[in-house]
N, C-alpha and C. Protein backbone atom coordinates (compact mmCIF):
# COMPACT_ATOMS: atom_id res chain seq x y z
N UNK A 1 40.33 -79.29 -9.12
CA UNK A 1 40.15 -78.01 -8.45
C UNK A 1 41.50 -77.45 -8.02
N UNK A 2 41.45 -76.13 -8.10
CA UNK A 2 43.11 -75.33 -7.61
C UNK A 2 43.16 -75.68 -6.45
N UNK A 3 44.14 -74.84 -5.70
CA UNK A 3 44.19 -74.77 -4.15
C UNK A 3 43.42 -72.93 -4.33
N UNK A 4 42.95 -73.08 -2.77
CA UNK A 4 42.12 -71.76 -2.49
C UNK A 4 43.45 -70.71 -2.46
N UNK A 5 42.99 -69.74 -2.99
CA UNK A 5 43.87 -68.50 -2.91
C UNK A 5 43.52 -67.78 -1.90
N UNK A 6 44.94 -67.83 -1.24
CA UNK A 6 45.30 -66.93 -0.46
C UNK A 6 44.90 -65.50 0.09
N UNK A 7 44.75 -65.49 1.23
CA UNK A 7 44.34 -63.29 0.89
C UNK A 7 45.55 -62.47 1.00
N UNK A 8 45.37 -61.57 0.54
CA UNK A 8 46.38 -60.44 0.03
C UNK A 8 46.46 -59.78 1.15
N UNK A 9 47.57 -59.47 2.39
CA UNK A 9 47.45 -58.40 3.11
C UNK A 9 48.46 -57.51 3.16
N UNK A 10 48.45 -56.15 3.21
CA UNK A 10 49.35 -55.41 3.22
C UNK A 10 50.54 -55.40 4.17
N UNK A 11 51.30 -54.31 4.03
CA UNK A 11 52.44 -54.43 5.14
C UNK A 11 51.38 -53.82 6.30
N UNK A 12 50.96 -52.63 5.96
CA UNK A 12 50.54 -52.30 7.29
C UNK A 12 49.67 -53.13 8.02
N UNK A 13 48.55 -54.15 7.41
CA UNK A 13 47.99 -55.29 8.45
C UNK A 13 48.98 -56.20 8.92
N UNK A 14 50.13 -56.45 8.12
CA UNK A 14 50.83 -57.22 9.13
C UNK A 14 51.70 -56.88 10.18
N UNK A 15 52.25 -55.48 10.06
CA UNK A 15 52.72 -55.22 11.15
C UNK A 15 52.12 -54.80 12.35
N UNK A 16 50.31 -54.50 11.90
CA UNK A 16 49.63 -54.10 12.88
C UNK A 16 48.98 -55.20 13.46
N UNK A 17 49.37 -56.79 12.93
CA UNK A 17 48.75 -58.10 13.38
C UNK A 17 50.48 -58.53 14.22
N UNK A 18 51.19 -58.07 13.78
CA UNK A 18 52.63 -58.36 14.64
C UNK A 18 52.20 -57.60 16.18
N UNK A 19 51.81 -56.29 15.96
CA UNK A 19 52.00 -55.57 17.43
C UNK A 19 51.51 -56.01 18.40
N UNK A 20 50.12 -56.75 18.09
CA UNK A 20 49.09 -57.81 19.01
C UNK A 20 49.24 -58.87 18.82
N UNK A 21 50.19 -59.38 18.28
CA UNK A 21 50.23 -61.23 18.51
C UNK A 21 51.36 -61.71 19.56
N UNK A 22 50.48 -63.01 19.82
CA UNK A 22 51.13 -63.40 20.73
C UNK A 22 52.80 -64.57 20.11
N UNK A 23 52.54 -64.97 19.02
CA UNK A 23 53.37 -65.45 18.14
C UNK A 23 53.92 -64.67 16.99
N UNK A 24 55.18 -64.96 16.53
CA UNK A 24 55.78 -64.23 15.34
C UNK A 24 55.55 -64.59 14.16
N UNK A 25 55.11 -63.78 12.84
CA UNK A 25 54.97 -64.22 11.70
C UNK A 25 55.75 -63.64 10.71
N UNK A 26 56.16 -64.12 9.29
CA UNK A 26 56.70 -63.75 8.54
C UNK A 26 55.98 -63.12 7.93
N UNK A 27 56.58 -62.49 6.62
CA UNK A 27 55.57 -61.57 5.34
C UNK A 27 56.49 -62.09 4.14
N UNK A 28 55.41 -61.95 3.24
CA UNK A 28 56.43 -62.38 2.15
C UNK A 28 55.29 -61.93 1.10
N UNK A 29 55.39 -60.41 0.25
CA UNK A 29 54.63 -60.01 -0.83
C UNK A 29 53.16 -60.07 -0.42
N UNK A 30 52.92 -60.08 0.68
CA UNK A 30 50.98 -60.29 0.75
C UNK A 30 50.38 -61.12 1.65
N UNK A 31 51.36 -61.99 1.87
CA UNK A 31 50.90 -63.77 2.45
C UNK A 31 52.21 -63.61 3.84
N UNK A 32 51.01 -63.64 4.92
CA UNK A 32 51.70 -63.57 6.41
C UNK A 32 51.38 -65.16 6.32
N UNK A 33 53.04 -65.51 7.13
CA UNK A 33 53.09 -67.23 7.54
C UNK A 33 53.19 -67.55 9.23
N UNK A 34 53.23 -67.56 9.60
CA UNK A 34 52.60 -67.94 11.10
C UNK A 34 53.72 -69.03 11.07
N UNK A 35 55.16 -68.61 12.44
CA UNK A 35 56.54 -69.37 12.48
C UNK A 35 55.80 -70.41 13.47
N UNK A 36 56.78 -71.40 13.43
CA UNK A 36 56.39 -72.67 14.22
C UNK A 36 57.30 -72.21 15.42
N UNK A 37 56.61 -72.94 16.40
CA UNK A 37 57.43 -72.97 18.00
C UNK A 37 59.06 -73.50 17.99
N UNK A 38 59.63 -73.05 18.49
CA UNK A 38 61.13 -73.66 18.55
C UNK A 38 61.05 -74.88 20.06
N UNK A 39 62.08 -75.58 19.76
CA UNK A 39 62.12 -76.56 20.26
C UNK A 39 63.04 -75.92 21.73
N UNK A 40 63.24 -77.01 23.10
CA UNK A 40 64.11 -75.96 23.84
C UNK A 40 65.26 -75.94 23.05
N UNK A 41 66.34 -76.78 22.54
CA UNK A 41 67.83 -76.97 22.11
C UNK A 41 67.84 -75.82 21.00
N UNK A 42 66.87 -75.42 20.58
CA UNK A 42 66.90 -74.33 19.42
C UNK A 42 67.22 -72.99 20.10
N UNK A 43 66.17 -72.91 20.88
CA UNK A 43 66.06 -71.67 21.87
C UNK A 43 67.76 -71.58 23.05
N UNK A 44 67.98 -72.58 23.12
CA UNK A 44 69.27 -72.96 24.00
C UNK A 44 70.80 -72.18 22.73
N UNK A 45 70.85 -73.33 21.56
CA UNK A 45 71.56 -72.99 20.84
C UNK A 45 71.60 -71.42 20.44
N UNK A 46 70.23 -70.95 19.96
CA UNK A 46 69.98 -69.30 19.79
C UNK A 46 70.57 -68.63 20.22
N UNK A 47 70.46 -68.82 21.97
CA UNK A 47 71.47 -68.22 22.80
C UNK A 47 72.42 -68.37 23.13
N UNK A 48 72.99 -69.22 22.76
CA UNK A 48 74.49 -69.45 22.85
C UNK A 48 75.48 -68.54 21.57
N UNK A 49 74.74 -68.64 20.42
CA UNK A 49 75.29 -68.06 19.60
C UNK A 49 75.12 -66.71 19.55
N UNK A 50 74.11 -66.28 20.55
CA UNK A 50 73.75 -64.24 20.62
C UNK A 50 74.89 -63.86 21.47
N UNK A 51 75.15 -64.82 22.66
CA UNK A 51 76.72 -64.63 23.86
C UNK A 51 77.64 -64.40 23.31
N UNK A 52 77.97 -65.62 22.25
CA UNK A 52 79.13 -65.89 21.38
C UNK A 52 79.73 -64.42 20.68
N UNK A 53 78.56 -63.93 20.30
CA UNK A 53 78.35 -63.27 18.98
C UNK A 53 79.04 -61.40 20.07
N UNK A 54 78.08 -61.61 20.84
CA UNK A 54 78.45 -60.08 21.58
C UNK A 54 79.42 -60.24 22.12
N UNK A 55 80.47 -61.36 22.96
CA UNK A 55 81.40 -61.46 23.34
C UNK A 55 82.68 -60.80 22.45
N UNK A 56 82.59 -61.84 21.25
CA UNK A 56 83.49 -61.23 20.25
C UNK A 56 83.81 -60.04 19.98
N UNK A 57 82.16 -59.48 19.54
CA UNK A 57 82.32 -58.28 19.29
C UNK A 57 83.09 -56.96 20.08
N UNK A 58 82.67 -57.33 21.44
CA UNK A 58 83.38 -56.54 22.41
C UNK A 58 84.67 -56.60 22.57
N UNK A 59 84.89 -58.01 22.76
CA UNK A 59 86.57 -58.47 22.62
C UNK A 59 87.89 -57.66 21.59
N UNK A 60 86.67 -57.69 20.25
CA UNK A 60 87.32 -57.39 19.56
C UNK A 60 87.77 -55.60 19.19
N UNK A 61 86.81 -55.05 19.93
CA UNK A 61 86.26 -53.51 19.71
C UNK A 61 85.63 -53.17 18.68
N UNK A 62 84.64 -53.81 17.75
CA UNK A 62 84.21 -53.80 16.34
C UNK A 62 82.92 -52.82 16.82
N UNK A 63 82.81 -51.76 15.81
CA UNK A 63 81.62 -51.51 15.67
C UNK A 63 80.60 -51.93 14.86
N UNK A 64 79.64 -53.29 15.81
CA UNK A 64 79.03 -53.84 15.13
C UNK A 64 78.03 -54.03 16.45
N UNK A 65 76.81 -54.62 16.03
CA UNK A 65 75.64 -54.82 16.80
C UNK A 65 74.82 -56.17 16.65
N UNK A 66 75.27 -57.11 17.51
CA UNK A 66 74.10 -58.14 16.91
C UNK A 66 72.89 -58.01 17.82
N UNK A 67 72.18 -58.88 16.60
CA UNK A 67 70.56 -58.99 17.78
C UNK A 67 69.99 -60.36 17.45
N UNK A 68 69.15 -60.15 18.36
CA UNK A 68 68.88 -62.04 18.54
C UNK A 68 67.52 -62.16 18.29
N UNK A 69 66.78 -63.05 17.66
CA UNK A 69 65.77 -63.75 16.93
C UNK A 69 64.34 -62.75 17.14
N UNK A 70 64.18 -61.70 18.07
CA UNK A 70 63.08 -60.62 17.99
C UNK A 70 63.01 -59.51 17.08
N UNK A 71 64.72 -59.68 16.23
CA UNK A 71 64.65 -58.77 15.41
C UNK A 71 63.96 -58.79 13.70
N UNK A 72 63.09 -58.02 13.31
CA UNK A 72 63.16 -57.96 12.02
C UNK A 72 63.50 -57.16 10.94
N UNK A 73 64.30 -58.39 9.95
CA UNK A 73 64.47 -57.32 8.64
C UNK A 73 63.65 -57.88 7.79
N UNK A 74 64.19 -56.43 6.71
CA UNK A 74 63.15 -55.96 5.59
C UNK A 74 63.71 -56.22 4.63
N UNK A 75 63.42 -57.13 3.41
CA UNK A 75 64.26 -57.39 2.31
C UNK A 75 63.39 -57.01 1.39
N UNK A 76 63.74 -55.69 0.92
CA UNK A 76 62.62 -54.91 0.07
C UNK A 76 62.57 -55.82 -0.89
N UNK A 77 63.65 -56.32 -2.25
CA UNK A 77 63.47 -57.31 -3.09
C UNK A 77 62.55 -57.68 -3.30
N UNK A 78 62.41 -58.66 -1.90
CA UNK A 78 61.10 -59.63 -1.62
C UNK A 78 59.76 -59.25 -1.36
N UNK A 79 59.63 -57.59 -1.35
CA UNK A 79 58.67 -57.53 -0.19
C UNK A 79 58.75 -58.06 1.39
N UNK A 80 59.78 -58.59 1.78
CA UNK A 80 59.72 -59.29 2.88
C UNK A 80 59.99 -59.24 4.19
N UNK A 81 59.41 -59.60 4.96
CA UNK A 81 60.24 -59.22 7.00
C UNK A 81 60.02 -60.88 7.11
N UNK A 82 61.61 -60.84 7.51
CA UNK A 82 61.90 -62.20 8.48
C UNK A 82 62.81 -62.11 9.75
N UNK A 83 62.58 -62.72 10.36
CA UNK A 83 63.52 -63.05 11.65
C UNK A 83 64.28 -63.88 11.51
N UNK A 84 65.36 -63.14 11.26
CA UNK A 84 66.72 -65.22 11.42
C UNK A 84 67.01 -64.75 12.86
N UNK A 85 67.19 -66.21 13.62
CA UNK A 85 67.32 -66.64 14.72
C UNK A 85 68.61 -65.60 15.50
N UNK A 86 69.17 -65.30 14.61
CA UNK A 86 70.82 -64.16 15.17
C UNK A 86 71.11 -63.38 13.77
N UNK A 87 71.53 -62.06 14.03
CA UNK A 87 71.94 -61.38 12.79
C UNK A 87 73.03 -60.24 13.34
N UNK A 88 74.20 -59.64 12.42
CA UNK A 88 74.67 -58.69 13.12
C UNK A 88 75.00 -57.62 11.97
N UNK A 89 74.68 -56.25 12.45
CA UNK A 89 75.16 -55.54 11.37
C UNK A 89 76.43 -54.66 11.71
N UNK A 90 76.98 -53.87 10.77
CA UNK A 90 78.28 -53.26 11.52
C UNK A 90 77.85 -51.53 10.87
N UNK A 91 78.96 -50.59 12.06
CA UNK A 91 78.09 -49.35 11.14
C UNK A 91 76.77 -48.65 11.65
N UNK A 92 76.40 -48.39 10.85
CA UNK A 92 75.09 -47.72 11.30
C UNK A 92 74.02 -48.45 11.11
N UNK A 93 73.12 -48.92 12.34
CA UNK A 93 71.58 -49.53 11.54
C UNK A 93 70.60 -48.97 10.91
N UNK A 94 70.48 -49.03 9.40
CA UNK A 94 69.90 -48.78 8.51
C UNK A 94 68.42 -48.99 8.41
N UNK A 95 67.40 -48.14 9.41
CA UNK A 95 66.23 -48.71 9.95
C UNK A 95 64.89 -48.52 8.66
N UNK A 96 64.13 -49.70 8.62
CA UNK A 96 63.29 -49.96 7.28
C UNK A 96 62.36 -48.82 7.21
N UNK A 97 62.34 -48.14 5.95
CA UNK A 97 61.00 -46.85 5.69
C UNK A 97 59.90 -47.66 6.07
N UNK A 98 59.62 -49.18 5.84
CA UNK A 98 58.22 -49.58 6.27
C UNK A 98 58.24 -49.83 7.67
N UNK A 99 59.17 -49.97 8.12
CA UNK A 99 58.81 -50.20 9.76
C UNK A 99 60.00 -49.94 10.43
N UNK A 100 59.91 -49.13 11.36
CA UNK A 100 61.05 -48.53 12.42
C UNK A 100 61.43 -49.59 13.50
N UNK A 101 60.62 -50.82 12.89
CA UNK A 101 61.36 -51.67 14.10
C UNK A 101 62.05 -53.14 13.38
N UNK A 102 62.23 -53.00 12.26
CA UNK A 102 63.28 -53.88 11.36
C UNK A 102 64.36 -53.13 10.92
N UNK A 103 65.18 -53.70 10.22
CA UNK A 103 66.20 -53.02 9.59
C UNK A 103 66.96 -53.98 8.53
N UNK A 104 67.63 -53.27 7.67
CA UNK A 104 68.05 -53.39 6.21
C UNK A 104 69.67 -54.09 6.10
N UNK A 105 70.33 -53.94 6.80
CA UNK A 105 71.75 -54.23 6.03
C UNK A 105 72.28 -55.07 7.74
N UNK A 106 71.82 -56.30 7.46
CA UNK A 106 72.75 -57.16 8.55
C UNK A 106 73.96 -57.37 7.32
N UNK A 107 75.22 -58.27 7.67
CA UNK A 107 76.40 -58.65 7.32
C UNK A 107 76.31 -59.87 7.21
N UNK A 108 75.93 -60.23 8.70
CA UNK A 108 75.58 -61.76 9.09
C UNK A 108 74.30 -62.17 9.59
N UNK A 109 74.03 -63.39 9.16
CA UNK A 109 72.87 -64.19 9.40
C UNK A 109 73.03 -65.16 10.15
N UNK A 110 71.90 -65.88 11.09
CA UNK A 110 72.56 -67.11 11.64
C UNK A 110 70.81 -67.78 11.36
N UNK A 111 71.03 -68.85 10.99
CA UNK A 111 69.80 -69.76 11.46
C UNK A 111 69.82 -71.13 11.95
N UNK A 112 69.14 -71.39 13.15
CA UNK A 112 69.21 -72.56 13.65
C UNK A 112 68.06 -73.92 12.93
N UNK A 113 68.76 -74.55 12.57
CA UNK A 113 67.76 -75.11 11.60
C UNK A 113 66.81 -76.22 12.59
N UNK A 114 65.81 -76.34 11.67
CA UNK A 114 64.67 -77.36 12.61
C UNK A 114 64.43 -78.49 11.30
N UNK A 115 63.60 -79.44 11.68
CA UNK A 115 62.99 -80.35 10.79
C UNK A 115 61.96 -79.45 9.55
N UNK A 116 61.43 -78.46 10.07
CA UNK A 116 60.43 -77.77 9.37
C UNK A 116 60.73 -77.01 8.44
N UNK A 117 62.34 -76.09 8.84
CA UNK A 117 62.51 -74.98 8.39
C UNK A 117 63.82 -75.24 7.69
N UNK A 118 64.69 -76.52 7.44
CA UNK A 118 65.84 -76.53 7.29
C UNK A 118 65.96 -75.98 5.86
N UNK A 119 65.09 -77.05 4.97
CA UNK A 119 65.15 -76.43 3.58
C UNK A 119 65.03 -74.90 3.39
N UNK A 120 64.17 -74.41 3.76
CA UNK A 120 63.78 -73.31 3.24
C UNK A 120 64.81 -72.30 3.93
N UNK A 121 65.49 -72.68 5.12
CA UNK A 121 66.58 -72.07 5.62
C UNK A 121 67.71 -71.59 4.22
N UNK A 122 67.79 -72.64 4.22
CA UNK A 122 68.79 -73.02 2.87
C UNK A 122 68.49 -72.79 1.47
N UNK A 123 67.43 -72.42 1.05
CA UNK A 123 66.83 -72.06 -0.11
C UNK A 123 66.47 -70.81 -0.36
N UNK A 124 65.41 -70.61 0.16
CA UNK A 124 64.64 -69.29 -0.49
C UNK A 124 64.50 -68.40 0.36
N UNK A 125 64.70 -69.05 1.54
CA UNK A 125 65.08 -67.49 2.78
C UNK A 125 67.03 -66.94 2.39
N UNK A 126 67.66 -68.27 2.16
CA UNK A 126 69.17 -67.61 2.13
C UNK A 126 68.96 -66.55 0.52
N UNK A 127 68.02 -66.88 -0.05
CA UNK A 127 68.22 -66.43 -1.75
C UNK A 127 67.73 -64.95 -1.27
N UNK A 128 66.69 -64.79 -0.38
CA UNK A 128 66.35 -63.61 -0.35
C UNK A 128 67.48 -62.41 0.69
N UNK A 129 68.50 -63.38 1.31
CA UNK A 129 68.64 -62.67 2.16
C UNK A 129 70.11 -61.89 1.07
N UNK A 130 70.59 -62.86 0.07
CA UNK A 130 71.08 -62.43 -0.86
C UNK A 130 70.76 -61.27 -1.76
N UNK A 131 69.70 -60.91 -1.94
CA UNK A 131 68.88 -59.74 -2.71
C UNK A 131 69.87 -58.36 -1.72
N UNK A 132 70.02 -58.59 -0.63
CA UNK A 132 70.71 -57.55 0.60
C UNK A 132 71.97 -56.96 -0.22
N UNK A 133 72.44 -55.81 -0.56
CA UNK A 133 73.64 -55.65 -0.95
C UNK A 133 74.62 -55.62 0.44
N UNK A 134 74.30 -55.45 1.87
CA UNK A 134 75.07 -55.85 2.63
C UNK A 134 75.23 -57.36 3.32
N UNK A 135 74.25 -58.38 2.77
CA UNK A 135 75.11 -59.57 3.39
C UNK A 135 75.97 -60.00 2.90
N UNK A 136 76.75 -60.57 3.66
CA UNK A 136 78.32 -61.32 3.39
C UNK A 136 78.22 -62.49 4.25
N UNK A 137 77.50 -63.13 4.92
CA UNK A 137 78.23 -64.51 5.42
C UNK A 137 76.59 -65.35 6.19
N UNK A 138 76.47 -66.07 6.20
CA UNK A 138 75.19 -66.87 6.92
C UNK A 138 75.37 -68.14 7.22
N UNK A 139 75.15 -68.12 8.18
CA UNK A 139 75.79 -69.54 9.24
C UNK A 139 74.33 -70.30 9.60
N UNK A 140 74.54 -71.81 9.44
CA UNK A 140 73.34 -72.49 9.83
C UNK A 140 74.09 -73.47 10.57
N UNK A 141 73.24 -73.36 11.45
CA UNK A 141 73.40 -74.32 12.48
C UNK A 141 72.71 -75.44 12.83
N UNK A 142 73.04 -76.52 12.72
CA UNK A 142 71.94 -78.31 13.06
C UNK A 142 71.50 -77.71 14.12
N UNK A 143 70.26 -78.18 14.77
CA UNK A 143 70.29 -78.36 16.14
C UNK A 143 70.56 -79.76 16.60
N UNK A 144 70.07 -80.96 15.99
CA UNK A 144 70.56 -81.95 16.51
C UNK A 144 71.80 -82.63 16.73
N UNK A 145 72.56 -82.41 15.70
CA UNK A 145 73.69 -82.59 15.50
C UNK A 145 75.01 -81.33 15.62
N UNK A 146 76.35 -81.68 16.38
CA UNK A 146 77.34 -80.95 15.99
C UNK A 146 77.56 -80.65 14.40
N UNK A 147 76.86 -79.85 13.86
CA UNK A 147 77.28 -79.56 12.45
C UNK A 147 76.96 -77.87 12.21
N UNK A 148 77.92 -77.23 11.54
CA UNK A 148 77.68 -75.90 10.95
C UNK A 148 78.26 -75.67 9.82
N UNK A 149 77.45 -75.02 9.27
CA UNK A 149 77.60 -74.49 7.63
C UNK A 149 77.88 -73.03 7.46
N UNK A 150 78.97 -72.27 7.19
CA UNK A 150 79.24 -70.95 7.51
C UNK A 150 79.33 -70.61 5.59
N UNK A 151 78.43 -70.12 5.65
CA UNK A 151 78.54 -69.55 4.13
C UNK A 151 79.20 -67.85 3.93
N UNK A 152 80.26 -67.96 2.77
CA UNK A 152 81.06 -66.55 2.65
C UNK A 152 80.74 -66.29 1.54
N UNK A 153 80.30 -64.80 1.53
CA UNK A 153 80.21 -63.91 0.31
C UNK A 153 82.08 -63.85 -0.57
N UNK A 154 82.54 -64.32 -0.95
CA UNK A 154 83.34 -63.49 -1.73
C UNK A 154 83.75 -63.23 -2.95
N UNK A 155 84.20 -61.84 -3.11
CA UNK A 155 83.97 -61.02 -4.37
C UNK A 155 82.16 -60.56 -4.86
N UNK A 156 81.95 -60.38 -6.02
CA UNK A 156 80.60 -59.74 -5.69
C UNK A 156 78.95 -60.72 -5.95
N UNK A 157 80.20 -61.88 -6.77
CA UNK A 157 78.56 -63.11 -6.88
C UNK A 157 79.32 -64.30 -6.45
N UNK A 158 80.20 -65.00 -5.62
CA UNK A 158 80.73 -65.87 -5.48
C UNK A 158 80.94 -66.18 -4.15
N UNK A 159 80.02 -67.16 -3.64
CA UNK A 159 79.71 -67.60 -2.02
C UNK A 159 80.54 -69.28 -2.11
N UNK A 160 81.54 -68.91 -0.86
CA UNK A 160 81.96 -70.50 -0.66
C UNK A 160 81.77 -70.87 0.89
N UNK A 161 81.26 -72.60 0.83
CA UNK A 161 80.94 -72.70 2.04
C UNK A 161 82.00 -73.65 3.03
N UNK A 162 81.91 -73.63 3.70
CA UNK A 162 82.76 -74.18 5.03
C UNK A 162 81.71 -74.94 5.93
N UNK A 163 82.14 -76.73 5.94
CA UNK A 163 80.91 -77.06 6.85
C UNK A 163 82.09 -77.70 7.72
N UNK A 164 81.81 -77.17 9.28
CA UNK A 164 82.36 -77.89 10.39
C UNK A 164 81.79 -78.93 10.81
N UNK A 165 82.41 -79.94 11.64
CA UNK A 165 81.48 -80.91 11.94
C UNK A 165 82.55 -81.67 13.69
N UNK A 166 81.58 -81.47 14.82
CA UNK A 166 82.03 -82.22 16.16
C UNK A 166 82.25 -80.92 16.76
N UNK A 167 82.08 -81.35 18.35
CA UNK A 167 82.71 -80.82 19.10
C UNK A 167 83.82 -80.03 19.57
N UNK A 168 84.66 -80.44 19.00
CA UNK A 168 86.15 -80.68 19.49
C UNK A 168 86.84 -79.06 18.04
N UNK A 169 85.83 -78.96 17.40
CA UNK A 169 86.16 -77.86 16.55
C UNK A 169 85.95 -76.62 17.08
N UNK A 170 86.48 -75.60 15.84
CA UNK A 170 85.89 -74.38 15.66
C UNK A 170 85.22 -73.74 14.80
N UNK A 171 84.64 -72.91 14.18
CA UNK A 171 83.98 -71.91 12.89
C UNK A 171 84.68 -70.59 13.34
N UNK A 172 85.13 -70.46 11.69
CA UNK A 172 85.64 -69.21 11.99
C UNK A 172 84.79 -68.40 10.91
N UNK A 173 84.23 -66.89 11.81
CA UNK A 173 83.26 -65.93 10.96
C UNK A 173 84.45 -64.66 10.29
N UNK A 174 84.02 -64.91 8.29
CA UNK A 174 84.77 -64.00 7.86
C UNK A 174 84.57 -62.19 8.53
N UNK A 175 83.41 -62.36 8.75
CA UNK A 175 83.10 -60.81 8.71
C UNK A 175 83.51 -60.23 9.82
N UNK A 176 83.65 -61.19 11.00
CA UNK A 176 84.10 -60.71 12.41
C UNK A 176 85.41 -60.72 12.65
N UNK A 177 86.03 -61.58 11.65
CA UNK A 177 87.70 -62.10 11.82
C UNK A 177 87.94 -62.65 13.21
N UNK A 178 86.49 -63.49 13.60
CA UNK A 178 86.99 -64.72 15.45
C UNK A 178 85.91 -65.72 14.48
N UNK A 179 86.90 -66.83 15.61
CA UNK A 179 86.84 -67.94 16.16
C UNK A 179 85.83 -68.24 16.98
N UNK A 180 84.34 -69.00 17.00
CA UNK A 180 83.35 -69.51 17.61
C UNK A 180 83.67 -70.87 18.03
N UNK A 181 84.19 -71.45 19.35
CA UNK A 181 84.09 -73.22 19.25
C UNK A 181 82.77 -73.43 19.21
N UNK A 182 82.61 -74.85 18.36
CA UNK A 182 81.28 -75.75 18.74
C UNK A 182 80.57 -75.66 20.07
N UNK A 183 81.78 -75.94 20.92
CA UNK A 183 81.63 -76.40 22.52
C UNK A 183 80.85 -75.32 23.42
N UNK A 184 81.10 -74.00 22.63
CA UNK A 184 80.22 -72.93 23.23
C UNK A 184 79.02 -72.91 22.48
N UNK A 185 79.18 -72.89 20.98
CA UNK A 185 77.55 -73.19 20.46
C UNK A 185 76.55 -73.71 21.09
N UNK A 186 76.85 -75.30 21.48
CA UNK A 186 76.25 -76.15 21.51
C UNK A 186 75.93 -76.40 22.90
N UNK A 187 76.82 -75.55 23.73
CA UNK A 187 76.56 -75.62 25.16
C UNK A 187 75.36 -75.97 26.31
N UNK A 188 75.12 -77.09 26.36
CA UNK A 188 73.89 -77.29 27.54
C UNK A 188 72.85 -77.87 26.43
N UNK A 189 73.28 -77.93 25.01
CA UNK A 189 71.87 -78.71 24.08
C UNK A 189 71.50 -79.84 25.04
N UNK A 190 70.50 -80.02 24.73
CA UNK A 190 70.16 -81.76 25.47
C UNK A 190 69.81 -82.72 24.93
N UNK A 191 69.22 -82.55 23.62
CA UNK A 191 69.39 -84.07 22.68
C UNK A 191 70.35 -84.06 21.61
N UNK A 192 71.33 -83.36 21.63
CA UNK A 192 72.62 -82.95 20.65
C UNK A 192 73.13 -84.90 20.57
N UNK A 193 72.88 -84.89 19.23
CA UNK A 193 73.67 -86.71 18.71
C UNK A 193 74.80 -86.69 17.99
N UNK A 194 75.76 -87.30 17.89
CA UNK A 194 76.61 -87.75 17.58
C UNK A 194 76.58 -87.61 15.54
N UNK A 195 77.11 -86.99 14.92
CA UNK A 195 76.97 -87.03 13.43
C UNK A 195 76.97 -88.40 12.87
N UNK A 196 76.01 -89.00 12.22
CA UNK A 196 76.21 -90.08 11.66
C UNK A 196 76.31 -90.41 9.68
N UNK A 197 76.90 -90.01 9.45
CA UNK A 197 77.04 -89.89 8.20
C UNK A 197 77.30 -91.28 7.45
């Protein structure tokens, strides 16, 4: 026997099942997925990196805007609305014809990875977020561990990655031209372990 097929729902049931839910879901071509709960160190880390992220920006005088994990974009490609955990765009926000409350051209991505979501962090959500002609850089972050993966767009098909690893470091974001330490990332995690490789 197959597996049962799925039901087909449009954008507009899902954004009109987003406006009344009490939890966030993805879309992807038809098939709404229902996100899992974050852990606290996720929700901790999240925010450390939304501080991080607006600090800079200000510091630096960039006209750019980040927003933190309530936001959604629209990756027409895909059909798709997802929430990565932090995103920032620079410029003007380019707000989605399907919904006035996502938008189209972040730069940067951030996702805090979990046991559930790491792969697909890394797979088929980064592939879609690639379909974007404005991303350039997507940063994943362990939660358990001091570790980050800062992925760079450069030139027009050629992404190289940079993985930091401890405390005692930094990540540096191409698109912002600063310096993030670990030590602020990771600030106040509470089961943050030691890398054991």
């Amino acid at each position: 026997m197959g597996e049962p097929k799925l039901a087909y729902h449009t954008i507009e049931e899902y954004l009109a099942q987003e406006e009344i839910a009490e939890f966030k879901s993805e879309y992807e071509d038809g098939t709404i997925r229902a996100m899992s709960g974050g852990s606290l160190d996720h929700s901790i880390i999240g925010g450390n990196i939304i501080t991080q992220l607006q600090s800079q920006i200000k510091k630096k005088g960039l006209n750019c805007i980040p927003f933190n994990g309530d936001a959604r974009v629209y990756i027409d490609n895909a059909n798709s609305f997802v929430y990565p955990d932090a995103s920032v765009t620079c410029g003007d926000v380019e707000v989605s014809e399907e919904d006035k409350n996502a938008y189209t051209n972040p730069i940067l991505v951030v996702e805090v990875l979990s046991k559930s979501t790491g792969s697909y962090d890394r797979g088929d959500k980064f592939h879609k977020y690639c379909s974007l002609p404005s991303f350039k850089e997507y940063v994943l972050i362990d939660q358990y561990k001091p570790v980050v993966d800062v992925l760079y767009k450069e030139g027009s098909d050629y992404w190289k990655m940079v993985t930091t690893i401890g405390l005692d470091k930094s990540i540096y974001l191409h698109t912002l031209d600063t310096y993030i330490s670990m030590q602020d990332i990771y600030q106040n995690a509470r089961e943050l372990q030691e890398p054991n490789f």
